[in-house]
PDB file of N, CA and C in Angstrom:
ATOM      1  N   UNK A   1     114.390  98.216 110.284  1.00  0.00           N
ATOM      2  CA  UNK A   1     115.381  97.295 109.764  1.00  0.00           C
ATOM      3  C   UNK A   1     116.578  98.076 109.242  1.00  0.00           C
ATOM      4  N   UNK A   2     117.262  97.266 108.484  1.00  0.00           N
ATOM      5  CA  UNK A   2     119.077  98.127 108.239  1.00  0.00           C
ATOM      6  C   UNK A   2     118.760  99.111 107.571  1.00  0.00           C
ATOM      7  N   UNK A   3     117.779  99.181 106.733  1.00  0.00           N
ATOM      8  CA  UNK A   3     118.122 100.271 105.349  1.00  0.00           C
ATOM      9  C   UNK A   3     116.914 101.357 105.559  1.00  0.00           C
ATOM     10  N   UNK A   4     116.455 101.696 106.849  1.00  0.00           N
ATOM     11  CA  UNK A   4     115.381 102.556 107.361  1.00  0.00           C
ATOM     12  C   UNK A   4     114.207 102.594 106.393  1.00  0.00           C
ATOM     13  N   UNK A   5     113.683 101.746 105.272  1.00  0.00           N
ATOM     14  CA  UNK A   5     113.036 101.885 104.223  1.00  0.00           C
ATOM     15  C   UNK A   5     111.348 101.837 104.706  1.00  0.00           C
ATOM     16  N   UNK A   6     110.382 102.341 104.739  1.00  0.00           N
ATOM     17  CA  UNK A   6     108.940 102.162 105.004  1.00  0.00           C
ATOM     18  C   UNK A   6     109.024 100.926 104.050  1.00  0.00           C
ATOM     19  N   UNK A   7     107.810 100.113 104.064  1.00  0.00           N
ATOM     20  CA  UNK A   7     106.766  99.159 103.817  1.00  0.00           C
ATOM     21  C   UNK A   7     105.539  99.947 103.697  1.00  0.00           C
ATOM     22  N   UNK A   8     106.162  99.929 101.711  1.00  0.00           N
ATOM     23  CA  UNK A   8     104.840 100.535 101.408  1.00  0.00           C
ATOM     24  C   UNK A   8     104.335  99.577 100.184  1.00  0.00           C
ATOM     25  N   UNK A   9     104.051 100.074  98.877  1.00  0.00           N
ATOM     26  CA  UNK A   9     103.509  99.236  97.502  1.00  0.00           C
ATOM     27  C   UNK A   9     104.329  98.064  97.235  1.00  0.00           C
ATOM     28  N   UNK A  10     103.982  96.652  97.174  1.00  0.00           N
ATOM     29  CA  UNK A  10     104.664  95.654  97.008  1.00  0.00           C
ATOM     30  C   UNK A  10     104.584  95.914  95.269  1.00  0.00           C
ATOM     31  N   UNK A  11     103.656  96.498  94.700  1.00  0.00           N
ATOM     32  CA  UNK A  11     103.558  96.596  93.029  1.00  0.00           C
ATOM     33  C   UNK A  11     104.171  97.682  92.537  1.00  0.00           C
ATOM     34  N   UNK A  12     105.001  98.921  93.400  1.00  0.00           N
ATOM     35  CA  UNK A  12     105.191  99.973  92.794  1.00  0.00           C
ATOM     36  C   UNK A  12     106.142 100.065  91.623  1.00  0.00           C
ATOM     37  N   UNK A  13     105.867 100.677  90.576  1.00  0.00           N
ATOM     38  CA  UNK A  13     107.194 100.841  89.316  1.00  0.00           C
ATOM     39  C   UNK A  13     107.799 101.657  89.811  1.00  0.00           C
ATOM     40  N   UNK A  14     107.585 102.914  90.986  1.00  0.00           N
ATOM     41  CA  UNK A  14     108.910 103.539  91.565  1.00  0.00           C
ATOM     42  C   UNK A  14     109.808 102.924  92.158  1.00  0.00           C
ATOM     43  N   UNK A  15     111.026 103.431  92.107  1.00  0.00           N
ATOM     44  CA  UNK A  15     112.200 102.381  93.032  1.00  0.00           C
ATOM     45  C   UNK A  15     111.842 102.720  94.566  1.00  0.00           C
ATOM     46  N   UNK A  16     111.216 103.701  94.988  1.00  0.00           N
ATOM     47  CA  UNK A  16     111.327 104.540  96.040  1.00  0.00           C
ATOM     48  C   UNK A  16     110.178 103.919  97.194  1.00  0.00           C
ATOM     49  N   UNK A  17     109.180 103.139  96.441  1.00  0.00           N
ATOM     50  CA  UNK A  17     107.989 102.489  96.728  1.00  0.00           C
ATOM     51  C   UNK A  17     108.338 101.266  97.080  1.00  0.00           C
ATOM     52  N   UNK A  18     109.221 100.782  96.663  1.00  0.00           N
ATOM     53  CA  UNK A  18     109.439  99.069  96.928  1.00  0.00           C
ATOM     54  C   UNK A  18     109.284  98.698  97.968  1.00  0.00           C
ATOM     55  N   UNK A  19     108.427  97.246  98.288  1.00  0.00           N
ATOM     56  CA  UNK A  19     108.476  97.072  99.312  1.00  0.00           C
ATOM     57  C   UNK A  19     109.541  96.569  99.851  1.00  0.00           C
ATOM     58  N   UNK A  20     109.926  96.569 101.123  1.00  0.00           N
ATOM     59  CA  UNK A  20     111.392  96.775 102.002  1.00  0.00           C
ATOM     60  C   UNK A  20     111.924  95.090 101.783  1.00  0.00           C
ATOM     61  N   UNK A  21     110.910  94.185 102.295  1.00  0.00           N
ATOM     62  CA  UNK A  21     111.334  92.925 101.866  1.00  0.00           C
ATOM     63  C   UNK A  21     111.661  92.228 100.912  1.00  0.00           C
ATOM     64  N   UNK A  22     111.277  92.980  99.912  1.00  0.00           N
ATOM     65  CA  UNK A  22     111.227  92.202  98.321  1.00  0.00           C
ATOM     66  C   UNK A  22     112.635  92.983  97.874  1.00  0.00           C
ATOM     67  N   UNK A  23     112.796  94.450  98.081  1.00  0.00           N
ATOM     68  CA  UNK A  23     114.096  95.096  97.773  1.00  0.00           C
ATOM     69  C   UNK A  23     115.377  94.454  98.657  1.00  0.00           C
ATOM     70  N   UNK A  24     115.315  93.799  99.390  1.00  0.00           N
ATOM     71  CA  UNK A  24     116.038  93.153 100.198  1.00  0.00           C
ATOM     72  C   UNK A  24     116.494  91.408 100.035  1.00  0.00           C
ATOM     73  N   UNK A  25     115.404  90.984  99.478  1.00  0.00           N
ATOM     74  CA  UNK A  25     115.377  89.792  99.202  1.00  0.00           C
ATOM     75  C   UNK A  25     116.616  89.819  97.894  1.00  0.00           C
ATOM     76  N   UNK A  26     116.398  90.422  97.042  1.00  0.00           N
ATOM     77  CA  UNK A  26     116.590  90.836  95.569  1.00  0.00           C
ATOM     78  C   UNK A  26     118.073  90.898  95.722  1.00  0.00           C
ATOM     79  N   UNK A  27     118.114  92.045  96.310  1.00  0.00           N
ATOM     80  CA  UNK A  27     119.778  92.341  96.551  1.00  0.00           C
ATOM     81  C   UNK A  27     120.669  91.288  97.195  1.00  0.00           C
ATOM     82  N   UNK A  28     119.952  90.405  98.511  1.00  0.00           N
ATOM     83  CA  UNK A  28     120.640  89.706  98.980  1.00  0.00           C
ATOM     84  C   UNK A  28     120.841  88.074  97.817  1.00  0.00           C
ATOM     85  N   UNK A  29     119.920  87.805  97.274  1.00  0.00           N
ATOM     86  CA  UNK A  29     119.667  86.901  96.418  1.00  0.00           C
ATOM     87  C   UNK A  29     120.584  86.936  95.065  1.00  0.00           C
ATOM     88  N   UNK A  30     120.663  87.891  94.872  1.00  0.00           N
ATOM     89  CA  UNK A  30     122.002  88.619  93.723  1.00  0.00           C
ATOM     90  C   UNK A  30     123.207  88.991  93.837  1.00  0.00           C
ATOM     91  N   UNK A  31     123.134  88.602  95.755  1.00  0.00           N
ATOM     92  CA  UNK A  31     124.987  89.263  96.057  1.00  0.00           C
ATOM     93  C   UNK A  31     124.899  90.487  95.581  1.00  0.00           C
ATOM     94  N   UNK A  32     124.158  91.617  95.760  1.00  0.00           N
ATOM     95  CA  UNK A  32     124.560  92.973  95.257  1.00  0.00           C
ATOM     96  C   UNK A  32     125.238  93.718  96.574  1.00  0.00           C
ATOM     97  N   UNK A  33     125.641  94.503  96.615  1.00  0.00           N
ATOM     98  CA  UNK A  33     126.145  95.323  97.921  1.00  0.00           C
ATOM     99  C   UNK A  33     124.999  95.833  97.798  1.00  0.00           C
ATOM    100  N   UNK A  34     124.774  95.978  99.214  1.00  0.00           N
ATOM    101  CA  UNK A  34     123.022  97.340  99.737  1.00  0.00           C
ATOM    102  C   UNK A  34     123.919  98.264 100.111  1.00  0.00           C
ATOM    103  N   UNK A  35     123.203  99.614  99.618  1.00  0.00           N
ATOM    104  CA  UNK A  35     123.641 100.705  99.949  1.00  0.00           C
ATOM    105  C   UNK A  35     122.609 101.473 101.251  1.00  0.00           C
ATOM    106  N   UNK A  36     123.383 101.475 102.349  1.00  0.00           N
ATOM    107  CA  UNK A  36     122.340 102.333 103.279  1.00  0.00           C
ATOM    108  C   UNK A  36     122.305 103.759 102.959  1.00  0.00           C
ATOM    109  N   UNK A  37     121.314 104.620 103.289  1.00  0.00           N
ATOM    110  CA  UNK A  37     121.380 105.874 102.877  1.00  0.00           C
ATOM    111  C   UNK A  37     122.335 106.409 102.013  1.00  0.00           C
ATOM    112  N   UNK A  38     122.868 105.834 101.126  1.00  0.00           N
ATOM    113  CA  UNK A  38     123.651 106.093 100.086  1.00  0.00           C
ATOM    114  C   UNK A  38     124.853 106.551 100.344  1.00  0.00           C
ATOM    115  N   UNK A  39     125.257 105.925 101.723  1.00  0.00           N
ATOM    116  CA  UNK A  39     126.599 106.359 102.150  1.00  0.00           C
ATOM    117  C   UNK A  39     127.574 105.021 102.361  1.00  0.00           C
ATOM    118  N   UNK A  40     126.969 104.033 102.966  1.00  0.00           N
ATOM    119  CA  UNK A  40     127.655 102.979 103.443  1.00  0.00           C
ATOM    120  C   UNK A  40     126.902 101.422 103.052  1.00  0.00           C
ATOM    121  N   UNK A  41     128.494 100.349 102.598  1.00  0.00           N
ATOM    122  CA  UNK A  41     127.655  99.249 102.499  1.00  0.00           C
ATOM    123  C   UNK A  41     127.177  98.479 104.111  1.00  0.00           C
ATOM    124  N   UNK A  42     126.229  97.649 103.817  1.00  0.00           N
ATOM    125  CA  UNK A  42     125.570  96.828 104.625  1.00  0.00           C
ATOM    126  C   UNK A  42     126.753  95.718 105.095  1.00  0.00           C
ATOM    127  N   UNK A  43     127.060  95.765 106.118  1.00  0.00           N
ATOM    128  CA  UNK A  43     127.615  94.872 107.093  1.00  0.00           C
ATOM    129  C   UNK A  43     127.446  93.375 107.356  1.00  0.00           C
ATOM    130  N   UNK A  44     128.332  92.859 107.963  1.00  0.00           N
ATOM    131  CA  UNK A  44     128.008  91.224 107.505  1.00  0.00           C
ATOM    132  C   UNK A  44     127.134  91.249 108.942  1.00  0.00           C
ATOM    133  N   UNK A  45     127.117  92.049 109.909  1.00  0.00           N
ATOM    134  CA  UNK A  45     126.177  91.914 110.952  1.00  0.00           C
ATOM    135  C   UNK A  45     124.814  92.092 110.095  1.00  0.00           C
ATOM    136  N   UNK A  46     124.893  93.205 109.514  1.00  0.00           N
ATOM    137  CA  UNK A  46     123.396  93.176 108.787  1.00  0.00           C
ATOM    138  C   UNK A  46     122.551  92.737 107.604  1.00  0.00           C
ATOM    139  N   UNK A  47     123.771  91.982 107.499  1.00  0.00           N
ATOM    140  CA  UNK A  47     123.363  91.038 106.258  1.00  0.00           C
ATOM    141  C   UNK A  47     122.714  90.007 107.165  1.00  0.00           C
ATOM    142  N   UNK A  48     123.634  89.490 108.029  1.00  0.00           N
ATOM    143  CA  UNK A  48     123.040  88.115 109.188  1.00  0.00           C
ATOM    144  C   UNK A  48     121.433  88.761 109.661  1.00  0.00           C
ATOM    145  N   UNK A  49     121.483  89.933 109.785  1.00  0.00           N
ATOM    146  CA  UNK A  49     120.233  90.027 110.199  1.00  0.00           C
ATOM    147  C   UNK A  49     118.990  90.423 109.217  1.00  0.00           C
ATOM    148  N   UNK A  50     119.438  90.755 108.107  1.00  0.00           N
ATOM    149  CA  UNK A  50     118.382  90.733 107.234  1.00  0.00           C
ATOM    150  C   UNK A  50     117.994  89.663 106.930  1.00  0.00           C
ATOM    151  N   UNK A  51     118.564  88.433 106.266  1.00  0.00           N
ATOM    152  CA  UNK A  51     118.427  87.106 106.272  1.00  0.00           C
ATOM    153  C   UNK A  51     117.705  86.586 107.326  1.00  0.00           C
ATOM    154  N   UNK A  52     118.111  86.193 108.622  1.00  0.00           N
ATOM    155  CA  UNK A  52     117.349  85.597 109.563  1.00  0.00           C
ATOM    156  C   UNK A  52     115.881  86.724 109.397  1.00  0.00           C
ATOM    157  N   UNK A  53     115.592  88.046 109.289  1.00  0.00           N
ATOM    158  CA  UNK A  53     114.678  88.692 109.334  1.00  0.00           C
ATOM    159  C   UNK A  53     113.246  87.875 108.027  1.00  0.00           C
ATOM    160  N   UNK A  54     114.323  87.711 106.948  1.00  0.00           N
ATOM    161  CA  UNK A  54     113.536  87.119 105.903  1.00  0.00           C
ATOM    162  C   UNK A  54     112.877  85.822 106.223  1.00  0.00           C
ATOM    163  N   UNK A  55     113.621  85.110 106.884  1.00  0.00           N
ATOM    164  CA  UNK A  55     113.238  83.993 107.291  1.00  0.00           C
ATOM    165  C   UNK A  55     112.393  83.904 108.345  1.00  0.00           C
ATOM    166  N   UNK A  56     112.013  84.911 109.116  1.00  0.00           N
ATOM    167  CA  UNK A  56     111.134  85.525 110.485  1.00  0.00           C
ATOM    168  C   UNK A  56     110.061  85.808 109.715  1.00  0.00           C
ATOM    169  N   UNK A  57     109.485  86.214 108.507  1.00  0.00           N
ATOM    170  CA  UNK A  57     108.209  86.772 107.857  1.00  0.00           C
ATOM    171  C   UNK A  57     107.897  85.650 107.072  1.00  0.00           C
ATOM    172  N   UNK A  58     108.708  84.699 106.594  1.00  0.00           N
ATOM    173  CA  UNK A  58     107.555  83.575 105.807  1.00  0.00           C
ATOM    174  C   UNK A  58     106.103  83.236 106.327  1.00  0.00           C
ATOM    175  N   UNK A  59     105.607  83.580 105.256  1.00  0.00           N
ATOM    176  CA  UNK A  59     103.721  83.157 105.415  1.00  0.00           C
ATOM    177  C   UNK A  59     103.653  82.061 105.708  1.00  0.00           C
ATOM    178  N   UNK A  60     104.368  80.983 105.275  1.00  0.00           N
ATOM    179  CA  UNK A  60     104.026  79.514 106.053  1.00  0.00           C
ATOM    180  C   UNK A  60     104.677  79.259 107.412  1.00  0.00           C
ATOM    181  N   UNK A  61     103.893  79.133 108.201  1.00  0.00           N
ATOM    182  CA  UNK A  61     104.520  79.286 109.545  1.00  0.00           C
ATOM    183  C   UNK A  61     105.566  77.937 110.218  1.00  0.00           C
ATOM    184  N   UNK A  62     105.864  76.933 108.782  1.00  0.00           N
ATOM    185  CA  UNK A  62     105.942  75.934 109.020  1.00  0.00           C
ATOM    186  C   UNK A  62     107.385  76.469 108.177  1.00  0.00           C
ATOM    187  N   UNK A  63     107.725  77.386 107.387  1.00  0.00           N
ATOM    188  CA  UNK A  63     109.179  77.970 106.832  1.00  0.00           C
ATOM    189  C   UNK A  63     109.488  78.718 107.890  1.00  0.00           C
ATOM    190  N   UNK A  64     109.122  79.329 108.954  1.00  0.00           N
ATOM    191  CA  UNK A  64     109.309  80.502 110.281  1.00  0.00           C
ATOM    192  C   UNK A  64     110.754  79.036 111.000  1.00  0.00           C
ATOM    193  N   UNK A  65     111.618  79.734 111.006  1.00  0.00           N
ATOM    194  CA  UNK A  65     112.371  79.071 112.583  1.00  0.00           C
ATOM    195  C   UNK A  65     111.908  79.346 113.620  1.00  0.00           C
ATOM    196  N   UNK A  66     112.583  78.022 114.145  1.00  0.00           N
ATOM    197  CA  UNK A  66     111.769  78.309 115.959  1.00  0.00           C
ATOM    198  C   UNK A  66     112.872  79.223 116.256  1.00  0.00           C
ATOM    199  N   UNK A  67     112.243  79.892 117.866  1.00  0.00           N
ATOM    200  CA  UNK A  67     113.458  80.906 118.178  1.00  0.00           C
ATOM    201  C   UNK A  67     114.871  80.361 118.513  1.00  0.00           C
ATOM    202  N   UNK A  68     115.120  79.259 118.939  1.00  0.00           N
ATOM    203  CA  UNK A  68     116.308  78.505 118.978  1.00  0.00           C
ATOM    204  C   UNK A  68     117.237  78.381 117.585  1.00  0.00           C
ATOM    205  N   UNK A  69     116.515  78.269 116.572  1.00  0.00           N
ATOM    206  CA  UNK A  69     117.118  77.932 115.545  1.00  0.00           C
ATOM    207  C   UNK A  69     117.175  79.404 114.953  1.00  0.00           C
ATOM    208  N   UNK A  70     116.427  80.512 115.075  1.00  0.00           N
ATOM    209  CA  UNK A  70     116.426  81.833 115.091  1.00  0.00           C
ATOM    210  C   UNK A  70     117.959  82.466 115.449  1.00  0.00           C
ATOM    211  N   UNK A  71     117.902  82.052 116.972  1.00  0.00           N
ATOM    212  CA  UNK A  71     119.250  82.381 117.754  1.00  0.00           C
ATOM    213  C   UNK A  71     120.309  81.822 117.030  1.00  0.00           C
ATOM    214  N   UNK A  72     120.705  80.561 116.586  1.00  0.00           N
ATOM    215  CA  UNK A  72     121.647  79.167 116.259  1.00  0.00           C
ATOM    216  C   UNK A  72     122.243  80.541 114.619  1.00  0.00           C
ATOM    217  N   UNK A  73     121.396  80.646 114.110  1.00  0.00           N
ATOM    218  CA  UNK A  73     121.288  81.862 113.274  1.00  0.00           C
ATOM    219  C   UNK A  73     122.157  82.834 113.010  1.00  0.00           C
ATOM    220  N   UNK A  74     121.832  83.898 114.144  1.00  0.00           N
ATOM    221  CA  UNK A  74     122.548  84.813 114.539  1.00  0.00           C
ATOM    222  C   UNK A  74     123.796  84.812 114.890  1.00  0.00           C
ATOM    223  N   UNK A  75     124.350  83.429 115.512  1.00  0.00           N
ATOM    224  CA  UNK A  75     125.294  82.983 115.744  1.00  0.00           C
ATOM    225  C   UNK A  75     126.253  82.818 115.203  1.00  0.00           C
ATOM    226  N   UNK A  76     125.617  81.968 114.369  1.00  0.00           N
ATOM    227  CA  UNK A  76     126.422  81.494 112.604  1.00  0.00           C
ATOM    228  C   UNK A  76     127.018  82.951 111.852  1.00  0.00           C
ATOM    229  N   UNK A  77     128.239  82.281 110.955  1.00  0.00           N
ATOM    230  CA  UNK A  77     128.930  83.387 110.037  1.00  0.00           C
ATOM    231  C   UNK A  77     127.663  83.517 108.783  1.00  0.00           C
ATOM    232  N   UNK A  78     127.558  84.919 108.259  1.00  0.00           N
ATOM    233  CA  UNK A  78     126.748  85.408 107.907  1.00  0.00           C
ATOM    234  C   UNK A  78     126.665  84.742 106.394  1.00  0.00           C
ATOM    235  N   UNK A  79     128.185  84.417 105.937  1.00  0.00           N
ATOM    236  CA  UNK A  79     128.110  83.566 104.553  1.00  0.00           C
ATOM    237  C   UNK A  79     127.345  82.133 104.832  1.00  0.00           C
ATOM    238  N   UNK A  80     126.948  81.617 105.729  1.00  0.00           N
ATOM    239  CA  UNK A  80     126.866  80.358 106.123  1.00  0.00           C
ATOM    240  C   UNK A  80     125.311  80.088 106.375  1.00  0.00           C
ATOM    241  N   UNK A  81     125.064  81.241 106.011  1.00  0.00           N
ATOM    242  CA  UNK A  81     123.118  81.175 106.661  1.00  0.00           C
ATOM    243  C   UNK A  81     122.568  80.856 104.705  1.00  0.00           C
ATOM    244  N   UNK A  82     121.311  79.903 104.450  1.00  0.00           N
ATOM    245  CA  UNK A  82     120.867  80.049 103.445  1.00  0.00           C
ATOM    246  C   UNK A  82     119.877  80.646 103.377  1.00  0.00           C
ATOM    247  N   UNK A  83     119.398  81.300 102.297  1.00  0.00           N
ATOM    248  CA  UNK A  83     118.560  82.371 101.399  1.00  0.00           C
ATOM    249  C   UNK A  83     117.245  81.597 101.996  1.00  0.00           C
ATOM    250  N   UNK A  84     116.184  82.506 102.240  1.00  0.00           N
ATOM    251  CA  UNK A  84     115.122  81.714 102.980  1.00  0.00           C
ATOM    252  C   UNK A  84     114.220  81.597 101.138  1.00  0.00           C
ATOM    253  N   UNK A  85     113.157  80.990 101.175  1.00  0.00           N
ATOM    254  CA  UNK A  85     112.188  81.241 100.228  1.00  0.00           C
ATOM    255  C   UNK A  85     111.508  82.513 100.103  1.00  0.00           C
ATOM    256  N   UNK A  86     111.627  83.149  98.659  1.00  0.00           N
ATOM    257  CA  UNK A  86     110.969  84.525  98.379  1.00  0.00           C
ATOM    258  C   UNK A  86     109.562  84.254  99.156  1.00  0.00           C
ATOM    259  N   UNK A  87     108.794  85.219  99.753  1.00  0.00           N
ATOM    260  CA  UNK A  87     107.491  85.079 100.091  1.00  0.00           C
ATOM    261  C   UNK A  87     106.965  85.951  98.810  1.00  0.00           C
ATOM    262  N   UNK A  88     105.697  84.825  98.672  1.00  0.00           N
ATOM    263  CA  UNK A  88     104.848  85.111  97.583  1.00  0.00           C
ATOM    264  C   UNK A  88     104.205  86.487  97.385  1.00  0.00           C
ATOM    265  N   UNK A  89     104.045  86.766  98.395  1.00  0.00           N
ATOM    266  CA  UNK A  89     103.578  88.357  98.918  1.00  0.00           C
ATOM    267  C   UNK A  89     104.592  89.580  98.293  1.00  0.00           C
ATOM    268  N   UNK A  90     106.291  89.145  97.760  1.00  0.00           N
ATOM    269  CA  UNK A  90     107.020  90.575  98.261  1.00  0.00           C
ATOM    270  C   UNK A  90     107.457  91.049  96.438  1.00  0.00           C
ATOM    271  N   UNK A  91     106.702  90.252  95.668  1.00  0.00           N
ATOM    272  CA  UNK A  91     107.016  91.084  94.658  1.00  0.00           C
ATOM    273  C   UNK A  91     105.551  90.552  93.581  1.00  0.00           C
ATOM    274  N   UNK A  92     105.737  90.741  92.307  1.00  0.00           N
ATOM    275  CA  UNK A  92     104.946  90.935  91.054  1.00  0.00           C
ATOM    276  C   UNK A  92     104.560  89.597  90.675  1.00  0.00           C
ATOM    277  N   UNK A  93     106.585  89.476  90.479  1.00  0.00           N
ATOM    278  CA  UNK A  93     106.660  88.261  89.357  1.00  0.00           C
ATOM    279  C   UNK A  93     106.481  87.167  90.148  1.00  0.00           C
ATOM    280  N   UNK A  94     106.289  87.089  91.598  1.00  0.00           N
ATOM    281  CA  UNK A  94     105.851  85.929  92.369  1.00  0.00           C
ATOM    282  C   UNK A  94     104.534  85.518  92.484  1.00  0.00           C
ATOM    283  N   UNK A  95     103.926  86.708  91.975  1.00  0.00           N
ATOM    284  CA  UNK A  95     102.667  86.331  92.155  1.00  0.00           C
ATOM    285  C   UNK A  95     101.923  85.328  91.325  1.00  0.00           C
ATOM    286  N   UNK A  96     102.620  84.612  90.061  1.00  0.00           N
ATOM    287  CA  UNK A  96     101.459  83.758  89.240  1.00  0.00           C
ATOM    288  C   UNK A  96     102.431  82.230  89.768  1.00  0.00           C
ATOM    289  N   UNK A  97     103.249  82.595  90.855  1.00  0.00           N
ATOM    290  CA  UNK A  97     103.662  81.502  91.528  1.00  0.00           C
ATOM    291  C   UNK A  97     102.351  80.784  92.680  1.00  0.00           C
ATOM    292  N   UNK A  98     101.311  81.523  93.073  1.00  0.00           N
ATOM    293  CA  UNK A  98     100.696  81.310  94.107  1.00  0.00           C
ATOM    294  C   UNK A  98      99.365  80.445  93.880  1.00  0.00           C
ATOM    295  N   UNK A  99      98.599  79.599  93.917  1.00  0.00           N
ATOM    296  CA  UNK A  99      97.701  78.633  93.630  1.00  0.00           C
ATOM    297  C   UNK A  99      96.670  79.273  94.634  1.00  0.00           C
ATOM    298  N   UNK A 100      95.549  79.365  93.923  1.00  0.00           N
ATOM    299  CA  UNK A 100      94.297  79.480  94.280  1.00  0.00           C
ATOM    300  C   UNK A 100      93.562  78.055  94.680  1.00  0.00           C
ATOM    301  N   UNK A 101      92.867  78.329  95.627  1.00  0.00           N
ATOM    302  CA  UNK A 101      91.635  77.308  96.145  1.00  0.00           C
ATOM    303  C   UNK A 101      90.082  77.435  96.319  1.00  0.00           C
ATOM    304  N   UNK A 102      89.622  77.487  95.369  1.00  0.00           N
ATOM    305  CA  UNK A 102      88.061  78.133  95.246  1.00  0.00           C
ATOM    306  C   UNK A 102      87.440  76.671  96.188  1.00  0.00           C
ATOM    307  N   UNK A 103      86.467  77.612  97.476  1.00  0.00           N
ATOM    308  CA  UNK A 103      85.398  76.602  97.985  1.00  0.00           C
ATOM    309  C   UNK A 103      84.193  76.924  97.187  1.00  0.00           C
ATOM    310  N   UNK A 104      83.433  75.811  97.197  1.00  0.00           N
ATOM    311  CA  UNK A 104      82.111  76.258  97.288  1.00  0.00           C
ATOM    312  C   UNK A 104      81.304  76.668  98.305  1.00  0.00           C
ATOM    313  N   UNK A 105      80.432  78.157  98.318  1.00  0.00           N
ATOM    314  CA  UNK A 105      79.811  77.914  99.415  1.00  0.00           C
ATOM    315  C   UNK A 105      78.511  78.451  98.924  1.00  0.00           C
ATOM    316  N   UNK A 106      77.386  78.168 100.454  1.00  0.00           N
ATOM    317  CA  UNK A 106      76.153  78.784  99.872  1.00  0.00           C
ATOM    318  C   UNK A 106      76.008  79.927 100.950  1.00  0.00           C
ATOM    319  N   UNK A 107      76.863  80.478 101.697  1.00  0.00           N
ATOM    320  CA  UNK A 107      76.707  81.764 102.074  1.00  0.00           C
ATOM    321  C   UNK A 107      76.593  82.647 101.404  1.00  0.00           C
ATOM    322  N   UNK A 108      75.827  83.537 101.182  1.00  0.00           N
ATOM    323  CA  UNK A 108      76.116  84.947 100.581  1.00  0.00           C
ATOM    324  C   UNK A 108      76.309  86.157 101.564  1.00  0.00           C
ATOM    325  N   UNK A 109      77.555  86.655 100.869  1.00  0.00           N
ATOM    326  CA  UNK A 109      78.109  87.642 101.692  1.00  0.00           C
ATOM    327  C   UNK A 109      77.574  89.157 101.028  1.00  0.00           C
ATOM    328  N   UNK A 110      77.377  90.027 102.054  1.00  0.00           N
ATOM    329  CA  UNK A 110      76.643  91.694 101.775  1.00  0.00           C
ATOM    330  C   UNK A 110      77.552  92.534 101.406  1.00  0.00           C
ATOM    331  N   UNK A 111      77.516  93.325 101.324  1.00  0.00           N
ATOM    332  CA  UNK A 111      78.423  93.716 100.072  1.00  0.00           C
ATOM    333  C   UNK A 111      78.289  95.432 101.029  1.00  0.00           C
ATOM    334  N   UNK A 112      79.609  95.718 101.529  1.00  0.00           N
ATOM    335  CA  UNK A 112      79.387  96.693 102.665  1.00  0.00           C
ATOM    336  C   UNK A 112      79.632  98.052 101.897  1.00  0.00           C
ATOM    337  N   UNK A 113      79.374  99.367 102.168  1.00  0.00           N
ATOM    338  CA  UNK A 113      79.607 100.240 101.540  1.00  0.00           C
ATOM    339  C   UNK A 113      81.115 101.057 102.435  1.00  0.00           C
ATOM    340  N   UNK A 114      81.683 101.926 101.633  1.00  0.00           N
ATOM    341  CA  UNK A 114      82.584 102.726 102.626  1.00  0.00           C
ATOM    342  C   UNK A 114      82.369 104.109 102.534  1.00  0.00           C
TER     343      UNK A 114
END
């Protein structure tokens, strides 16, 4: 993606660890300028494409655009695209956003060693 960053710790307190989507979300969500390799800002091409990118990884596959509306996207001026929904996955403070669903079951599962 634009800012060559690995996908690594979605929990890390290093800045260096962040995960790529959540550091991305953040900045774009705040209007901050992204700095690529600490030389140049991020482009309205790559703003358009980080955005549609964000909107390509939602966990609900029912927030995913189809590829038409994907394309319709790309198309569009880059001020003109809206902020997709944070995925629950890309940071901390999202996480006591997420609802649990306990089943009952009477399987018991074995408990594997590594």
């Amino acid at each position: 993606m634009a800012g060559r960053r690995r996908n690594v710790n979605p929990r890390a307190e290093n800045s260096s660890q962040v995960y790529y989507p959540s550091w991305i979300y953040d900045k774009l969500a705040r209007q901050q300028e992204i700095q690529l390799d600490d030389t140049s800002e991020i482009e309205e091409l790559e703003k358009k494409l980080a955005v549609v990118g964000l909107w390509c990884i939602q966990i609900k596959p029912s927030e995913r655009p189809t590829m038409a509306k994907a394309l319709e996207m790309l198309e569009a001026d880059a001020s003109s695209l809206p902020m997709p929904p944070k995925p629950f996955f890309s940071s901390v403070d999202s996480t006591s956003e997420t609802k649990t669903c306990l089943i009952p079951s009477t399987t018991e599962l074995s408990i594997i060693s590594e």
